[in-house]
N, C-alpha and C. Protein backbone atom coordinates (compact mmCIF):
# COMPACT_ATOMS: atom_id res chain seq x y z
N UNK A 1 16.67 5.49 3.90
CA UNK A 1 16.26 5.21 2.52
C UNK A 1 15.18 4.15 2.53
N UNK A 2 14.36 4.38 1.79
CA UNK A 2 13.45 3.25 1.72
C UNK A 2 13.26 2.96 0.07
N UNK A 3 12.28 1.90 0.33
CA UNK A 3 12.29 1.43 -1.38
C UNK A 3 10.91 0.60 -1.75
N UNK A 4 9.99 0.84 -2.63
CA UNK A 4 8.43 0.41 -2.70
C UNK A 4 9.18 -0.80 -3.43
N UNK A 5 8.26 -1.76 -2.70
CA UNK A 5 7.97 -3.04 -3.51
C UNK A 5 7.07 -3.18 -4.35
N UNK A 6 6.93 -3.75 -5.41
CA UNK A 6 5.91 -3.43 -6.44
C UNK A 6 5.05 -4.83 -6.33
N UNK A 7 4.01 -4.82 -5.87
CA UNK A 7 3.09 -6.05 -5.76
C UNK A 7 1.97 -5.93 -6.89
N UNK A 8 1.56 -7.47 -7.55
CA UNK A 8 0.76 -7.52 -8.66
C UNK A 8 -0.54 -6.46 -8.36
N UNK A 9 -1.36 -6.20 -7.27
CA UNK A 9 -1.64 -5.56 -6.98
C UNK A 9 -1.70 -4.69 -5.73
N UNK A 10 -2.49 -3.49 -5.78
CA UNK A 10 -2.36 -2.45 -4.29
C UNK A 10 -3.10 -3.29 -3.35
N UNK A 11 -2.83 -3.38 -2.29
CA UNK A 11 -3.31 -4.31 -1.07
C UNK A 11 -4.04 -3.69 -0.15
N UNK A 12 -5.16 -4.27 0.24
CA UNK A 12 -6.19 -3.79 1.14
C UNK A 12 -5.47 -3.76 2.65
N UNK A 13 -5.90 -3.29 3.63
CA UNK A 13 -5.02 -3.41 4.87
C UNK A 13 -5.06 -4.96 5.25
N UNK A 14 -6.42 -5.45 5.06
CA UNK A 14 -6.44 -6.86 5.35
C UNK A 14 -5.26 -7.96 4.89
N UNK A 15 -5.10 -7.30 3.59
CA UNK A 15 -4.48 -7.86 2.90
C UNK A 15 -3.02 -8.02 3.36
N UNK A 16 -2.51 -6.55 3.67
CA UNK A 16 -1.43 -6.32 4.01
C UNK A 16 -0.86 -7.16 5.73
N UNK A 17 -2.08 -7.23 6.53
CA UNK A 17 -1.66 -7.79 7.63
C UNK A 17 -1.43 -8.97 7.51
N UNK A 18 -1.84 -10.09 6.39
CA UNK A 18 -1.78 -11.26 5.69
C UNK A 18 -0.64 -11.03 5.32
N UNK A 19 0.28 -10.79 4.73
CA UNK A 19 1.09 -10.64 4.10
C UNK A 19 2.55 -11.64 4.45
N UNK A 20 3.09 -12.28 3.89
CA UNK A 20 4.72 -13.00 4.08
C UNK A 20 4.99 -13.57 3.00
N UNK A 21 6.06 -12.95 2.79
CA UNK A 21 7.12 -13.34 1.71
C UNK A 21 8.27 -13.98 1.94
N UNK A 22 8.14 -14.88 3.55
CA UNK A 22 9.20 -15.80 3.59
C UNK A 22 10.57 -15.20 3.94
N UNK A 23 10.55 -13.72 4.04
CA UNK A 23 11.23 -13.05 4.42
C UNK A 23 11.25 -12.66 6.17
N UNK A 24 12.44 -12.06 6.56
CA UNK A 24 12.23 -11.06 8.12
C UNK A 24 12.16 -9.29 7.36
N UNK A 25 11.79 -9.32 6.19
CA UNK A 25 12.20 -7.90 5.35
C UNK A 25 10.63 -7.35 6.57
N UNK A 26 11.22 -5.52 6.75
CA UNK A 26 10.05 -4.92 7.91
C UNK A 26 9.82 -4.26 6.37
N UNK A 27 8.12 -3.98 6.49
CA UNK A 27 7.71 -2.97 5.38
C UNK A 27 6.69 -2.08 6.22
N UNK A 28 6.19 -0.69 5.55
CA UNK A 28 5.54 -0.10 6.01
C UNK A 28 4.25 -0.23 4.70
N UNK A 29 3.21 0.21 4.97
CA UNK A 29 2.04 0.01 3.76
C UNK A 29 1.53 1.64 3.30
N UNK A 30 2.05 2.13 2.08
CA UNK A 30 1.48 3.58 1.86
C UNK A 30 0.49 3.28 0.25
N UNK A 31 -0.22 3.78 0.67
CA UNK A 31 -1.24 3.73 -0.22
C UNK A 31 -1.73 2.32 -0.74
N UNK A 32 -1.77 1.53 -0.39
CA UNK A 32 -1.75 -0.33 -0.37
C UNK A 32 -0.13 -0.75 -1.32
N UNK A 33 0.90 -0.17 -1.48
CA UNK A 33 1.71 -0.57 -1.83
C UNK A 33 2.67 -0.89 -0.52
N UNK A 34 3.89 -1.94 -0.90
CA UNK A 34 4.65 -2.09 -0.06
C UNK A 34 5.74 -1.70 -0.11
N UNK A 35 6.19 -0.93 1.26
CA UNK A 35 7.83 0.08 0.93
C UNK A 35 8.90 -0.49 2.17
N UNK A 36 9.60 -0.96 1.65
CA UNK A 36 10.36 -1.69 2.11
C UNK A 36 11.26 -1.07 3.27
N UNK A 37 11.55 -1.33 4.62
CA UNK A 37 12.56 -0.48 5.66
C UNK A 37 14.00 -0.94 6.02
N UNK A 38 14.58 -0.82 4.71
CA UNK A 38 16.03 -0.92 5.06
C UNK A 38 16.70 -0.88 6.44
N UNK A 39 18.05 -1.53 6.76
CA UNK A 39 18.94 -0.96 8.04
C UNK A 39 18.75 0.52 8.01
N UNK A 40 19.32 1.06 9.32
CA UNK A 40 19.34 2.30 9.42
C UNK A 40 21.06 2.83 9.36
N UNK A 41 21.40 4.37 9.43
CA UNK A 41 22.88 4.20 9.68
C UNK A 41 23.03 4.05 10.71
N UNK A 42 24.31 4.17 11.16
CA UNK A 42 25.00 3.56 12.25
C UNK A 42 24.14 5.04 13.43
N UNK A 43 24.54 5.77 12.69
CA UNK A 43 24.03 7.01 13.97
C UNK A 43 22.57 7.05 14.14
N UNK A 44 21.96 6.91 13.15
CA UNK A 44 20.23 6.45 13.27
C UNK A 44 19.95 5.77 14.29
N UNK A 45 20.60 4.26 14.31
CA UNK A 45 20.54 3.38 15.09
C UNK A 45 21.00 3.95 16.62
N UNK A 46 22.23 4.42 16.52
CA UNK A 46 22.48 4.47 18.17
C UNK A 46 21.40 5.50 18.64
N UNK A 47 20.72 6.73 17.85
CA UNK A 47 20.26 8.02 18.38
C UNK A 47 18.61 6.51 18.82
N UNK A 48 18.09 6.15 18.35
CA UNK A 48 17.22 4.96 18.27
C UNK A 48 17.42 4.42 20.04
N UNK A 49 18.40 3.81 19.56
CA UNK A 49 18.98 3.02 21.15
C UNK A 49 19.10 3.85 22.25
N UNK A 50 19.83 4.58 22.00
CA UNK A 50 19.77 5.78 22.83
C UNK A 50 18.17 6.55 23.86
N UNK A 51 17.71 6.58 22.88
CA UNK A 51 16.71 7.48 23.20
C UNK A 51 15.40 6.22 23.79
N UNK A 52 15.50 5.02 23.09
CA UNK A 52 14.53 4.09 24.04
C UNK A 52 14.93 3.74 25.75
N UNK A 53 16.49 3.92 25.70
CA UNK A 53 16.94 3.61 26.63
C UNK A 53 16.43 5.06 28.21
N UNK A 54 16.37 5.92 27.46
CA UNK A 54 15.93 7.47 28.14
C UNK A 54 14.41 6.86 28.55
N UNK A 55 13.69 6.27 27.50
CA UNK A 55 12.26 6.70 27.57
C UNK A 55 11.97 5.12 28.62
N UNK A 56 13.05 4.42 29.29
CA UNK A 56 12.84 3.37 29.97
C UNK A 56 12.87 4.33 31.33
N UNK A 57 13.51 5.36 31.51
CA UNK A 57 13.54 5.94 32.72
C UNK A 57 12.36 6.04 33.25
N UNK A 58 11.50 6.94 32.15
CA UNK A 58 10.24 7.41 32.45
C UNK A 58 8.80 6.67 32.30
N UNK A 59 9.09 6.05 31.70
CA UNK A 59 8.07 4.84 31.86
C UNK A 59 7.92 3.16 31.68
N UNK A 60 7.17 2.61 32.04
CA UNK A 60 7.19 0.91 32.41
C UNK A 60 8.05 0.33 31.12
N UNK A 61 8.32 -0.74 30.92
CA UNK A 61 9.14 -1.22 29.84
C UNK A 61 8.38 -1.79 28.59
N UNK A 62 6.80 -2.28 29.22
CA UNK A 62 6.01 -2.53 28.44
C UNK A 62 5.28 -1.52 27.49
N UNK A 63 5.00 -0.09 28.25
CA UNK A 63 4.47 1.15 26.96
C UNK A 63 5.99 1.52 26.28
N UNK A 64 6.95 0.88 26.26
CA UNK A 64 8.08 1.65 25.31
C UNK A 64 8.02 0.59 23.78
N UNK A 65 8.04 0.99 22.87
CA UNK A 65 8.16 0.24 21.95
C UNK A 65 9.08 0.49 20.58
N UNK A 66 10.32 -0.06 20.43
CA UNK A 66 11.27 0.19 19.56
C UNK A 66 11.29 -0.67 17.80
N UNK A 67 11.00 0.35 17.53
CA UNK A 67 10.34 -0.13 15.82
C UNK A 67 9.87 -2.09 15.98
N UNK A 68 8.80 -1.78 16.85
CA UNK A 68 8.03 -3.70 16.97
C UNK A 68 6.49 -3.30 17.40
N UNK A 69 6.31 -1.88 16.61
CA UNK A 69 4.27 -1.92 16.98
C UNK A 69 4.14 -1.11 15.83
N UNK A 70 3.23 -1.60 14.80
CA UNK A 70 2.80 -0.47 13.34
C UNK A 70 1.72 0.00 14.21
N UNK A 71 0.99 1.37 13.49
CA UNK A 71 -0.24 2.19 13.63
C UNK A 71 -0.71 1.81 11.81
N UNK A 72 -1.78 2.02 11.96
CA UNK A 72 -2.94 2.16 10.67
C UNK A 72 -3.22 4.06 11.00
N UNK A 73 -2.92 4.35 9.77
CA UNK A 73 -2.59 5.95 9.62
C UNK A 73 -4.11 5.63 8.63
N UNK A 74 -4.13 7.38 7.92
CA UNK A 74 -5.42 7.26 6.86
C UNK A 74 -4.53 7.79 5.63
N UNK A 75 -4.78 7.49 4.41
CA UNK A 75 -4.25 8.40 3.45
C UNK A 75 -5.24 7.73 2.16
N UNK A 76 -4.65 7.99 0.67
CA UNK A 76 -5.86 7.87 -0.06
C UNK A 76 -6.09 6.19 -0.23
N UNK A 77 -5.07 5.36 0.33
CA UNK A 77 -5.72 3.87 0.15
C UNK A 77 -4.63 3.31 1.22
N UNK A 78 -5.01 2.10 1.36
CA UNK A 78 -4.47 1.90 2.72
C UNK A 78 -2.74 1.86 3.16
N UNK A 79 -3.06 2.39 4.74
CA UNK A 79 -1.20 2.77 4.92
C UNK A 79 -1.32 2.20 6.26
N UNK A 80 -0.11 1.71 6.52
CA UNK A 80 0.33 1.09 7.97
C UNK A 80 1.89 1.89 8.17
N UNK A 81 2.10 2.43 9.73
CA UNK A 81 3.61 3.09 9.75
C UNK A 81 4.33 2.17 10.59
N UNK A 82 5.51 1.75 10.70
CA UNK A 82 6.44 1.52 12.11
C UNK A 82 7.32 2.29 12.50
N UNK A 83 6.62 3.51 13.19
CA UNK A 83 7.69 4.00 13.99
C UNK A 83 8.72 3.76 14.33
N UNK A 84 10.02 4.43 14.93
CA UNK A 84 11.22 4.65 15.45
C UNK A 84 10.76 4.05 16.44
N UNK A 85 10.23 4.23 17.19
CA UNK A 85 9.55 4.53 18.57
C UNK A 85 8.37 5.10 19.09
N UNK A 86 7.61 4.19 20.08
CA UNK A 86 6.74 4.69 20.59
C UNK A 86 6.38 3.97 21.72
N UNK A 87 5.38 5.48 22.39
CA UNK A 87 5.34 4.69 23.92
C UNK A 87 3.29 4.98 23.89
N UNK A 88 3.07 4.26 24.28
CA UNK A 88 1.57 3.63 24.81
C UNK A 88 1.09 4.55 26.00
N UNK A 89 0.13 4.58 25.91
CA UNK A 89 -0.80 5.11 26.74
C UNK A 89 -0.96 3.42 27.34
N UNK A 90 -1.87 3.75 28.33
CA UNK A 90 -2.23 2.11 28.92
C UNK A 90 -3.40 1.56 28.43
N UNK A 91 -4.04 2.68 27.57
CA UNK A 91 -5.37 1.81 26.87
C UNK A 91 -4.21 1.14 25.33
N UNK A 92 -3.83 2.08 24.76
CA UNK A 92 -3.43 1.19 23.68
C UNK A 92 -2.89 0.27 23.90
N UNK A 93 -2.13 -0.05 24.94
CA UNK A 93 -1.45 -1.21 25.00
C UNK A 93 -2.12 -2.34 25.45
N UNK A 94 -3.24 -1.65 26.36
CA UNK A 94 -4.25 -2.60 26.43
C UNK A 94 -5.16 -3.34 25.20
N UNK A 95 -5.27 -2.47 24.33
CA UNK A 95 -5.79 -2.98 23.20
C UNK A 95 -5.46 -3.99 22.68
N UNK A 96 -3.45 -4.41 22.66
CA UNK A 96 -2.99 -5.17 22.01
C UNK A 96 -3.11 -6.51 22.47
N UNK A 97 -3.21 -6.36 23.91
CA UNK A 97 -3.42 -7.71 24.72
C UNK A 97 -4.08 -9.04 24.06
N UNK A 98 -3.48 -9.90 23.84
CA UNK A 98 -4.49 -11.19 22.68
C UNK A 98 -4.18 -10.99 20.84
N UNK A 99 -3.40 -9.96 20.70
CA UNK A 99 -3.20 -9.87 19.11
C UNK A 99 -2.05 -11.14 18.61
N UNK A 100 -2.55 -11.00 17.98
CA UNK A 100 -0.79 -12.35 16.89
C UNK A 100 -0.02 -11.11 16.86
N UNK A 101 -0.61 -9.98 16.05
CA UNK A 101 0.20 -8.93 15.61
C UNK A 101 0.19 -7.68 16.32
N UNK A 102 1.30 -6.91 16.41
CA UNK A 102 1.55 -6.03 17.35
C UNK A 102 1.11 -4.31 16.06
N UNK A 103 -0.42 -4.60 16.31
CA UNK A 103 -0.44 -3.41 14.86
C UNK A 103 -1.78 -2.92 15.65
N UNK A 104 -1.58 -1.50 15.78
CA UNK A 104 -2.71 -0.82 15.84
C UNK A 104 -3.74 0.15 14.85
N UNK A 105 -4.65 -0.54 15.27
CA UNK A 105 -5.26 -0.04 14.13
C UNK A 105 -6.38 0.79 14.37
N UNK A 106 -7.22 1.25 12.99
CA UNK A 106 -7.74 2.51 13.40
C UNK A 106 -8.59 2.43 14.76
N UNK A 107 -9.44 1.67 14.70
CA UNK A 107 -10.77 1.45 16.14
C UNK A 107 -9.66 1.13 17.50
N UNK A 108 -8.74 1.44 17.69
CA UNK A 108 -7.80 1.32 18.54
C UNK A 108 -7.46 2.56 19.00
N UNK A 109 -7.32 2.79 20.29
CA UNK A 109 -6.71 4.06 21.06
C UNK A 109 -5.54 4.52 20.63
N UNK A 110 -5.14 5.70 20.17
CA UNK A 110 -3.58 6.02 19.33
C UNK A 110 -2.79 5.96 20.91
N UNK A 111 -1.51 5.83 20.48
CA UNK A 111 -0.19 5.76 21.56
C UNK A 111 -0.44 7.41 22.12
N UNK A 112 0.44 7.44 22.78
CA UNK A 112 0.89 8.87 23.52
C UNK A 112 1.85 9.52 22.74
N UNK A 113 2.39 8.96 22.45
CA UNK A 113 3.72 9.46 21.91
C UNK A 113 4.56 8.85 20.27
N UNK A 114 4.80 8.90 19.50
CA UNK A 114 5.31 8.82 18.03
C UNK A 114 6.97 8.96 18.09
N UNK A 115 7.80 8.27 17.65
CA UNK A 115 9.60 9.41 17.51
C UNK A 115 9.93 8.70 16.10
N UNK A 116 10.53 9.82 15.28
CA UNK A 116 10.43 9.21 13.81
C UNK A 116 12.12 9.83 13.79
N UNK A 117 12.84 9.49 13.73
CA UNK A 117 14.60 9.56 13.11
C UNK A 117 14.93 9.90 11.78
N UNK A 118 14.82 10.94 11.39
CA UNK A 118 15.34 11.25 9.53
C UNK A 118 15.93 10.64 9.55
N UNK A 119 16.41 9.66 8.00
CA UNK A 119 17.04 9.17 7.34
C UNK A 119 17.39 10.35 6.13
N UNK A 120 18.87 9.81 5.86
CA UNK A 120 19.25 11.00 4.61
C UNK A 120 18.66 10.81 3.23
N UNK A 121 17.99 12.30 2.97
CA UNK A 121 17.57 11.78 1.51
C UNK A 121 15.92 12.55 1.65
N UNK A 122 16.06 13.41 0.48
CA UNK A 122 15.24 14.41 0.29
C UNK A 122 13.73 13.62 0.04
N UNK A 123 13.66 12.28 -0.39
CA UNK A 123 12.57 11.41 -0.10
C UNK A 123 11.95 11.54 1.76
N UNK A 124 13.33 10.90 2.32
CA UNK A 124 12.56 10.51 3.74
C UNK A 124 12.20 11.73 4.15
N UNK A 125 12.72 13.25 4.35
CA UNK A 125 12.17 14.07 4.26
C UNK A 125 11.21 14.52 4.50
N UNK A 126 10.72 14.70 3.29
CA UNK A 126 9.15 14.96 3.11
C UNK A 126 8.24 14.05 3.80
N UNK A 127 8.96 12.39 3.82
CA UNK A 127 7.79 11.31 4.33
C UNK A 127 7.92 12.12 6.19
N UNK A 128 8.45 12.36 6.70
CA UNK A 128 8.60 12.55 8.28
C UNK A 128 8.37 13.99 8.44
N UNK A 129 8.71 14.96 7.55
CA UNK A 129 8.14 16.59 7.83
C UNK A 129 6.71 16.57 7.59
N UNK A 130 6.45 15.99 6.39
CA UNK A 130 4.77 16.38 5.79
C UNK A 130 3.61 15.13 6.34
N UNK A 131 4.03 13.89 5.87
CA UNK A 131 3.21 13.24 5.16
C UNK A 131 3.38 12.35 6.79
N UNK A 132 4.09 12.24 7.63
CA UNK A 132 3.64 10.86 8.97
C UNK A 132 2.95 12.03 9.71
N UNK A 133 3.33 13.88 10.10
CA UNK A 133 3.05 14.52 10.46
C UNK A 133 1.36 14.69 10.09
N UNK A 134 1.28 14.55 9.34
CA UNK A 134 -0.62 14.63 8.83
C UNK A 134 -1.51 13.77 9.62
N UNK A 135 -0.33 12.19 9.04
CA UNK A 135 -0.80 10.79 9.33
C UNK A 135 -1.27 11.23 10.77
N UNK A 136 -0.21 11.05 11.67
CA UNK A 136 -0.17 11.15 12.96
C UNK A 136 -1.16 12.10 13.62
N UNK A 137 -0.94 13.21 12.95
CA UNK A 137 -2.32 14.08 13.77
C UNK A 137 -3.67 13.43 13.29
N UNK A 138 -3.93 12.88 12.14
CA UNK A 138 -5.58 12.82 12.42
C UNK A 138 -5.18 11.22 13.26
N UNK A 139 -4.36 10.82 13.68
CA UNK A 139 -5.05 9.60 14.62
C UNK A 139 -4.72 10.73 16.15
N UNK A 140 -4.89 11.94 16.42
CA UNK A 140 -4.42 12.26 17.47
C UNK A 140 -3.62 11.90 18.47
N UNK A 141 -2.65 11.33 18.28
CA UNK A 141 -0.94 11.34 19.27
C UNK A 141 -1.10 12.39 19.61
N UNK A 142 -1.00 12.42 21.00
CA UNK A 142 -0.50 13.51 21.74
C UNK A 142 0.76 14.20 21.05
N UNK A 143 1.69 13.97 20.91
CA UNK A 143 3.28 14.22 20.37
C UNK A 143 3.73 13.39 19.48
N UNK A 144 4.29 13.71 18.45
CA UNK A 144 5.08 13.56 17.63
C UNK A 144 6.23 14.22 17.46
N UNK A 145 7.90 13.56 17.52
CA UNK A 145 9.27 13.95 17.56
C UNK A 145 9.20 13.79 16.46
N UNK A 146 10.29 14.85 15.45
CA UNK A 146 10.94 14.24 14.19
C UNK A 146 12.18 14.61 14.82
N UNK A 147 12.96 13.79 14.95
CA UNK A 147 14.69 13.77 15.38
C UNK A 147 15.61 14.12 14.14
N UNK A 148 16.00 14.55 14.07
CA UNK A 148 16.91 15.15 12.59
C UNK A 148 17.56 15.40 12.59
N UNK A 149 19.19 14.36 12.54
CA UNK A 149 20.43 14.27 12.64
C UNK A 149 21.16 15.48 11.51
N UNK A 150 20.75 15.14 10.48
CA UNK A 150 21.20 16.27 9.74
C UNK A 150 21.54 17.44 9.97
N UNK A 151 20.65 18.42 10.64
CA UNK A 151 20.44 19.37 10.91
C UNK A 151 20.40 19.89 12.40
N UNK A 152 20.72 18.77 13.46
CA UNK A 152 20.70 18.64 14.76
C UNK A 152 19.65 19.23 15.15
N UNK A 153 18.13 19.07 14.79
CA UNK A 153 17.20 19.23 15.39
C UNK A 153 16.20 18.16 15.59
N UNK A 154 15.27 19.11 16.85
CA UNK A 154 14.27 17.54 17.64
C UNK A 154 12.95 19.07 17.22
N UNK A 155 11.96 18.27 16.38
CA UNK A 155 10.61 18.88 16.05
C UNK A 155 9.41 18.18 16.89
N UNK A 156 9.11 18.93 18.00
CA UNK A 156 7.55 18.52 18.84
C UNK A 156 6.32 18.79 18.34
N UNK A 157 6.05 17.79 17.62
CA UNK A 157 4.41 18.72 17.37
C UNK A 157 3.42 18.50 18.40
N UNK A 158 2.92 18.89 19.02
CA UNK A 158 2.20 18.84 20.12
C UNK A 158 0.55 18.87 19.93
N UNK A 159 -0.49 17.99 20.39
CA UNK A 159 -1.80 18.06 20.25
C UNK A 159 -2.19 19.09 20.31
N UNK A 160 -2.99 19.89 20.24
CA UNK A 160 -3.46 21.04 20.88
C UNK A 160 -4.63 21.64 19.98
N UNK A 161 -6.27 21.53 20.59
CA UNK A 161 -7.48 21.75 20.45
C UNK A 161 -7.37 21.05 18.43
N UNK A 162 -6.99 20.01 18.12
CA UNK A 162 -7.67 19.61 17.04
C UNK A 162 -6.30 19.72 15.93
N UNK A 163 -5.20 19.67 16.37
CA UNK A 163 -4.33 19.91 15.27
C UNK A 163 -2.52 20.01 16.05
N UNK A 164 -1.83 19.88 14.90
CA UNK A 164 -0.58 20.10 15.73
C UNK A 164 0.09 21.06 15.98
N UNK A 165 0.67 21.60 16.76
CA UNK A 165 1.82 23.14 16.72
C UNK A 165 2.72 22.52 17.10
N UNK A 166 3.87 23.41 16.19
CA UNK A 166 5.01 22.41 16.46
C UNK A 166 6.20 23.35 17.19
N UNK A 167 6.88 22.89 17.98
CA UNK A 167 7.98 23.56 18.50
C UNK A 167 9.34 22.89 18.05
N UNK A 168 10.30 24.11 17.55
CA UNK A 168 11.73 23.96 17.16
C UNK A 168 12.67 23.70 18.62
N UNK A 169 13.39 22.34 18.59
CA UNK A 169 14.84 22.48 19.80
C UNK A 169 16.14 22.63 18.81
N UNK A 170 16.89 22.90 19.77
CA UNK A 170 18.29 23.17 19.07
C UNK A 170 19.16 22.93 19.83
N UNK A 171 20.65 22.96 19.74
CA UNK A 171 21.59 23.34 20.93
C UNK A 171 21.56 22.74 21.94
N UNK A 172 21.59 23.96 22.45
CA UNK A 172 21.44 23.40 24.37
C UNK A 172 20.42 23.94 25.01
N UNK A 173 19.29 23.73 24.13
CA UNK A 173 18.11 23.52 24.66
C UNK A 173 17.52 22.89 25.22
N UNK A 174 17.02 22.62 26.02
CA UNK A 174 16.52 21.61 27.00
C UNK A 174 14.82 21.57 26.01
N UNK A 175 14.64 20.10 25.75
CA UNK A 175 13.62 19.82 25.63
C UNK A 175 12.73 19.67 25.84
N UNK A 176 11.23 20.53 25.71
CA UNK A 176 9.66 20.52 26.83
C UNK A 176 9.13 19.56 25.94
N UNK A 177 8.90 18.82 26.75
CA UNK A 177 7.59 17.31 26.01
C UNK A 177 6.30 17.45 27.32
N UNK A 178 5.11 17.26 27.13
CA UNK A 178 3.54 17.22 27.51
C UNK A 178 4.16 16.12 28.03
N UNK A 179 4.45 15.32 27.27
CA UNK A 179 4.35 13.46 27.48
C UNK A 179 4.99 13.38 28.42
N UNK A 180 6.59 13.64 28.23
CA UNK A 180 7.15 13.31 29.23
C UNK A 180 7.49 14.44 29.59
N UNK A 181 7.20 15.30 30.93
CA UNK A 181 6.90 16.28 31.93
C UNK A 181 8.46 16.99 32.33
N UNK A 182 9.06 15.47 32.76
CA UNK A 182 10.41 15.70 33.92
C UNK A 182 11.71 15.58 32.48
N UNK A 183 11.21 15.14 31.35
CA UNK A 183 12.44 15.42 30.88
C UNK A 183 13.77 16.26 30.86
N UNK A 184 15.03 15.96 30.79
CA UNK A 184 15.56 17.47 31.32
C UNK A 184 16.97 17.30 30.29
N UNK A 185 16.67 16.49 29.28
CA UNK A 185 17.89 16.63 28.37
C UNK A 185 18.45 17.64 27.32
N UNK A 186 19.42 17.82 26.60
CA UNK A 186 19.19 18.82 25.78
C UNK A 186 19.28 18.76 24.48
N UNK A 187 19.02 18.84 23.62
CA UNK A 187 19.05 18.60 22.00
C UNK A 187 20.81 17.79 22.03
N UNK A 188 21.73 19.27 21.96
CA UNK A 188 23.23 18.58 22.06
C UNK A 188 23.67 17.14 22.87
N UNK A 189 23.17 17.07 23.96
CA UNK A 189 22.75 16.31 24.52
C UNK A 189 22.76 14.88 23.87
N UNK A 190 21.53 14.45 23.21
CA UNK A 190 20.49 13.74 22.72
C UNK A 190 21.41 13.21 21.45
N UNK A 191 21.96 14.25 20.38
CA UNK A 191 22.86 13.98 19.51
C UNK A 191 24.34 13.72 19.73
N UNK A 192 24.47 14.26 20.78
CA UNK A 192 25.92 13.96 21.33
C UNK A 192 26.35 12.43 21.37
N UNK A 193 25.04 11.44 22.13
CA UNK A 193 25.03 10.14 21.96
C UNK A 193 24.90 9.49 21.20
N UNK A 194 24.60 9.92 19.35
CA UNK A 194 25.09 9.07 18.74
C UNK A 194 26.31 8.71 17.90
N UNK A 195 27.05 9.77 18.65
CA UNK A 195 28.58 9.76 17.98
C UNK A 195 29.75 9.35 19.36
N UNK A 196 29.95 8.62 20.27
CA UNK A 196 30.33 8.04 21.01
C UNK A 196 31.93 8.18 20.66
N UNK A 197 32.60 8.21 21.94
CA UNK A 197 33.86 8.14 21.84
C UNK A 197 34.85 6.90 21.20
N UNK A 198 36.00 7.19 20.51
CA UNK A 198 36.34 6.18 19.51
C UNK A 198 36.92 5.22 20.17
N UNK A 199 36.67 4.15 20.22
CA UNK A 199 37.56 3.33 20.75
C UNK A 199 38.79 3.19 20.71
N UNK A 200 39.77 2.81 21.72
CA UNK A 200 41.10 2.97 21.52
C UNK A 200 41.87 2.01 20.93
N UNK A 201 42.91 2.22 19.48
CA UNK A 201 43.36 1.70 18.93
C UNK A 201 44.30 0.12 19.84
N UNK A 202 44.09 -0.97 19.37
CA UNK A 202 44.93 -2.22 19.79
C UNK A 202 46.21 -2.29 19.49
């Protein structure tokens, strides 16, 4: 769930990287307004944990990044996202080298990789099927995941000559990612870990 903050006015990106309200509140920036990023649920979170913990296998600890790096997306006035997750190419991360802030922005090399976690609610939805999916392709990410507990599916959209195609997982499907090559998990898999065995009563 998320929730717009209503500021006296819409904020330039400049503006927005300026920004503190004395708060630790995380916001994302859509259209120069500010939308506030609530906790996640409990299963959000572990599928989150989970899956950074996978993407430590396959690469250095420094290109993994768990909702602590925004991108500058384009839309009709200014937007900043924070991913679920994302992992760096070695130029973007190079880029960041010397920042206060861990925000990439447009004149910056896009990451390799995007992972966005539905949240319930016919809002977040649309923001992670339509509208980060747009975002994300015109900064060209190689890949973009939408993870979707709901429905136990993992959506790849994959680069390819100028646009995205996207591939459906399910089941016990084993997941093909560009990015990551050797992956060898399977959707059930992937969701299986965020519902963990119950602890035993005291």
């Amino acid at each position: 769930m998320t929730q717009t903050t209503k500021t006296q006015k819409l904020l330039t990106f400049e503006e927005y990287l300026a920004y503190d309200d004395g708060t630790d509140t995380r916001y994302e920036l859509v259209d120069g307004e500010l939308v506030e990023m609530p906790p996640e649920s409990q299963e959000n979170s572990n599928l989150a944990r989970f899956l950074f913990i996978e993407l430590l296998k396959h690469f250095p600890f420094y290109l993994v990044a768990h909702k602590d790096t925004e991108i500058e997306v384009t839309g009709r006035r200014a937007r900043c996202r924070l991913p679920d997750l994302m992992v760096h190419t070695e130029e973007s991360y190079a880029a960041l080298m010397g920042s206060t802030r861990a925000t990439l922005t447009r004149d910056m090399p896009p990451p390799a990789l995007v992972i966005e976690i539905v949240s319930p609610g016919t809002e977040n939805r649309v923001r992670d099927y339509r509208y980060k999916r747009t975002e994300y392709a015109a900064r060209e990410i190689l890949e973009y995941w939408i993870v979707d507990p709901q429905i136990q599916q993992i959506t790849i959209c994959q680069w390819v000559e100028g646009q995205y195609e996207d591939k459906v997982f399910t089941g016990t499907t084993s997941i093909k990612s560009v990015v990551i090559a050797n992956w060898a998990l399977t959707v059930e898999q992937v969701f299986n870990s965020a519902n963990p065995p119950k602890l035993p009563s005291q």
